[in-house]
C-alpha atoms as a PDB file:
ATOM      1  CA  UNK A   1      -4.485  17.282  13.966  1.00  0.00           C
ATOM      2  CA  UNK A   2      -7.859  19.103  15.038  1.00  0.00           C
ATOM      3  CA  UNK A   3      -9.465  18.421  18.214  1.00  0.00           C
ATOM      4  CA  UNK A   4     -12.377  17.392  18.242  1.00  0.00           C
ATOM      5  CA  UNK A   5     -13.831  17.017  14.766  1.00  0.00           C
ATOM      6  CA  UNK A   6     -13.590  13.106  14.881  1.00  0.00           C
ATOM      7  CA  UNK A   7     -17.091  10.968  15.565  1.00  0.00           C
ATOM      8  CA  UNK A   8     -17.739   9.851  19.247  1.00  0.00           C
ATOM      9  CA  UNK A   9     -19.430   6.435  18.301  1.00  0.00           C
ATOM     10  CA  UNK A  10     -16.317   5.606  16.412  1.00  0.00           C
ATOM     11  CA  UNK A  11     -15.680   2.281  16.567  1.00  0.00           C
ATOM     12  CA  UNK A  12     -15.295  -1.602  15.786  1.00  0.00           C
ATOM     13  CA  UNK A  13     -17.719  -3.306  13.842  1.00  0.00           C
ATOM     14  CA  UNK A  14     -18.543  -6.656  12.023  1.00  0.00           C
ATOM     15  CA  UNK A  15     -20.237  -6.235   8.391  1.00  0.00           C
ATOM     16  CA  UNK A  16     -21.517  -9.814   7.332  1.00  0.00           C
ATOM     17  CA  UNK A  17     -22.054  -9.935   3.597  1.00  0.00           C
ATOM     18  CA  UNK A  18     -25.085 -12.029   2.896  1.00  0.00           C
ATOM     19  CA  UNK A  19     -23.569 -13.118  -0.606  1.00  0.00           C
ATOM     20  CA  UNK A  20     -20.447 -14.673   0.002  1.00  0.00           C
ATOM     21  CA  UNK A  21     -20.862 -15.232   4.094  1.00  0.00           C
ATOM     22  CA  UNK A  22     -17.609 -13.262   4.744  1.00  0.00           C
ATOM     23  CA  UNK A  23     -17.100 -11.447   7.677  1.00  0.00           C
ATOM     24  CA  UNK A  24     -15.398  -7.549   8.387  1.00  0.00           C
ATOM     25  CA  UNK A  25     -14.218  -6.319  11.304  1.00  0.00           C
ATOM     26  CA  UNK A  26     -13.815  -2.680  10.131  1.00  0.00           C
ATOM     27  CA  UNK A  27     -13.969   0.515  12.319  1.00  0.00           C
ATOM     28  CA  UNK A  28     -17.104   2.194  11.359  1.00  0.00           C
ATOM     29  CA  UNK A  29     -19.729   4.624  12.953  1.00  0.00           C
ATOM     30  CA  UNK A  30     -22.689   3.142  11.152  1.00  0.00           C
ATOM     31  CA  UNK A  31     -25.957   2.656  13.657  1.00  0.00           C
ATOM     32  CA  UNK A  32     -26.458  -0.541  14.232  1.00  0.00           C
ATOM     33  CA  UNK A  33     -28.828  -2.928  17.257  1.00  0.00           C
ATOM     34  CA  UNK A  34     -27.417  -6.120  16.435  1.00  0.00           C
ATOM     35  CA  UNK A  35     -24.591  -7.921  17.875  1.00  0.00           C
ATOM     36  CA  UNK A  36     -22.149 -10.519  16.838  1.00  0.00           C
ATOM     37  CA  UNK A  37     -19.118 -12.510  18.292  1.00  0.00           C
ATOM     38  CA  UNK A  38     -16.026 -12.063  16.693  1.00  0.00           C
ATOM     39  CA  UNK A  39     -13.550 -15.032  16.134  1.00  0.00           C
ATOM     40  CA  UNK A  40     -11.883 -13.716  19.187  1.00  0.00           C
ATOM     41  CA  UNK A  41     -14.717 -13.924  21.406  1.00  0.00           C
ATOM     42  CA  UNK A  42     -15.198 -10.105  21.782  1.00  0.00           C
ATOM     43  CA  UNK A  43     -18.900  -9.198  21.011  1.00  0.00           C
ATOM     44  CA  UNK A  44     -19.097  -6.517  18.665  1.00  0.00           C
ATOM     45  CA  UNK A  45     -22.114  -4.292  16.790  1.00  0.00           C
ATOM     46  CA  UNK A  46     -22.668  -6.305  13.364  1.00  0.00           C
ATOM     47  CA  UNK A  47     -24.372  -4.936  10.347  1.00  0.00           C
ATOM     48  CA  UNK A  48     -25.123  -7.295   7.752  1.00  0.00           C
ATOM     49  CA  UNK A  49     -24.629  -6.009   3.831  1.00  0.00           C
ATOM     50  CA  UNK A  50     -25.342  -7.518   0.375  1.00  0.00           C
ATOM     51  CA  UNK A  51     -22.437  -6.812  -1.737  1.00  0.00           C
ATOM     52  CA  UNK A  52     -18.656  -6.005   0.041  1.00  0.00           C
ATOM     53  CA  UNK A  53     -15.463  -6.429  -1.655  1.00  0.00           C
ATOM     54  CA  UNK A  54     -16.049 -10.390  -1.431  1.00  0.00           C
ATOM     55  CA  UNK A  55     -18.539 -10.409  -3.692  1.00  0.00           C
ATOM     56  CA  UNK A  56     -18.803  -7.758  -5.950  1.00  0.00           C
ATOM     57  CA  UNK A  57     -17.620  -8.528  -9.562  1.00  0.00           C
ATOM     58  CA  UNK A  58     -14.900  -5.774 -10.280  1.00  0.00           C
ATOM     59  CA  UNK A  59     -12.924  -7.155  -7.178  1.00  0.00           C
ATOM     60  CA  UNK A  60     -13.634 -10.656  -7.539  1.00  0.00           C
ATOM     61  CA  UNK A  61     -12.901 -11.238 -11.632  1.00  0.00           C
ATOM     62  CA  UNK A  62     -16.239 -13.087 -11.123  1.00  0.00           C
ATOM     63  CA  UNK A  63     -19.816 -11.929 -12.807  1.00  0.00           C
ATOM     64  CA  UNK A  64     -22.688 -13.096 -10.065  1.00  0.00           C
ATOM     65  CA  UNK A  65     -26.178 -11.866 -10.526  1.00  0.00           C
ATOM     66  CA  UNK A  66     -27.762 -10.432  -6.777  1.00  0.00           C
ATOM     67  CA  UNK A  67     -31.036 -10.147  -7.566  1.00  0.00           C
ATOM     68  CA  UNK A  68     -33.595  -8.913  -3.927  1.00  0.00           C
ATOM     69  CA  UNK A  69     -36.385  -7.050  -5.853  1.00  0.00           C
ATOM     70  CA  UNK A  70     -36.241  -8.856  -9.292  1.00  0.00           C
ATOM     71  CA  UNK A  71     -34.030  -5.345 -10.538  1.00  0.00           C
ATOM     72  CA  UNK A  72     -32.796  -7.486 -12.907  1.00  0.00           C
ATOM     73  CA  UNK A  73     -36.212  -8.947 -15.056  1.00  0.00           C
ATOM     74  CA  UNK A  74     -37.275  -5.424 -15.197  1.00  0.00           C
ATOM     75  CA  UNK A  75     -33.847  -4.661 -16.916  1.00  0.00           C
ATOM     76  CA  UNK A  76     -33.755  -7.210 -19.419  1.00  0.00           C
ATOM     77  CA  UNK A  77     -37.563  -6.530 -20.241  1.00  0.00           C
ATOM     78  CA  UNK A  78     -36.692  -3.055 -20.699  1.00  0.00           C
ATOM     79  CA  UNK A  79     -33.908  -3.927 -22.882  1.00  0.00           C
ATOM     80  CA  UNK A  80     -36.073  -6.325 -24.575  1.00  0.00           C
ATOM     81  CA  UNK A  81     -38.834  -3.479 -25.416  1.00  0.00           C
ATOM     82  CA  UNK A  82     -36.074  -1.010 -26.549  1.00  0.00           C
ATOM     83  CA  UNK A  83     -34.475  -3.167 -28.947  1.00  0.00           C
ATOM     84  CA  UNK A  84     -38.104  -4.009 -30.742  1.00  0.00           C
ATOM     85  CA  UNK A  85     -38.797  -0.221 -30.998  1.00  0.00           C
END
């Protein structure tokens, strides 16, 4: 392998998905102030995500709407107006 072409601030970290409220522990080098305990007691940096492989549809079989900035009203109304045209 080459020396030296690896990250520095590789290392462990806990990615919470809001959606489903499962928990990662997945080495990362994403910037991060927060801090969370891991089921092992070991405090690591946590990062806290919408969708992960919990909750997104193609890996759950499952079709759940995630909706933060009301994406999906301007969608259908867009929809909506194309189909009267």
């Amino acid at each position: 392998m080459k020396k030296d072409i690896h990250p520095k601030d590789y290392r462990k970290v806990i990615f919470f998905d809001t959606s489903s409220g499962e928990k990662f522990l997945i080495s990362s080098t994403i910037k991060t102030t927060k801090t969370e305990k891991w089921t092992d007691g070991t405090e690591y940096p946590a990062i806290h995500v919408e969708i992960s492989s919990a909750s997104h549809p193609f890996y759950t079989g499952k079709e759940n709407i995630v909706d933060t900035a009301g994406r999906v009203e301007k969608f259908k109304a867009r929809q909506a107006k194309s189909k009267k045209s």
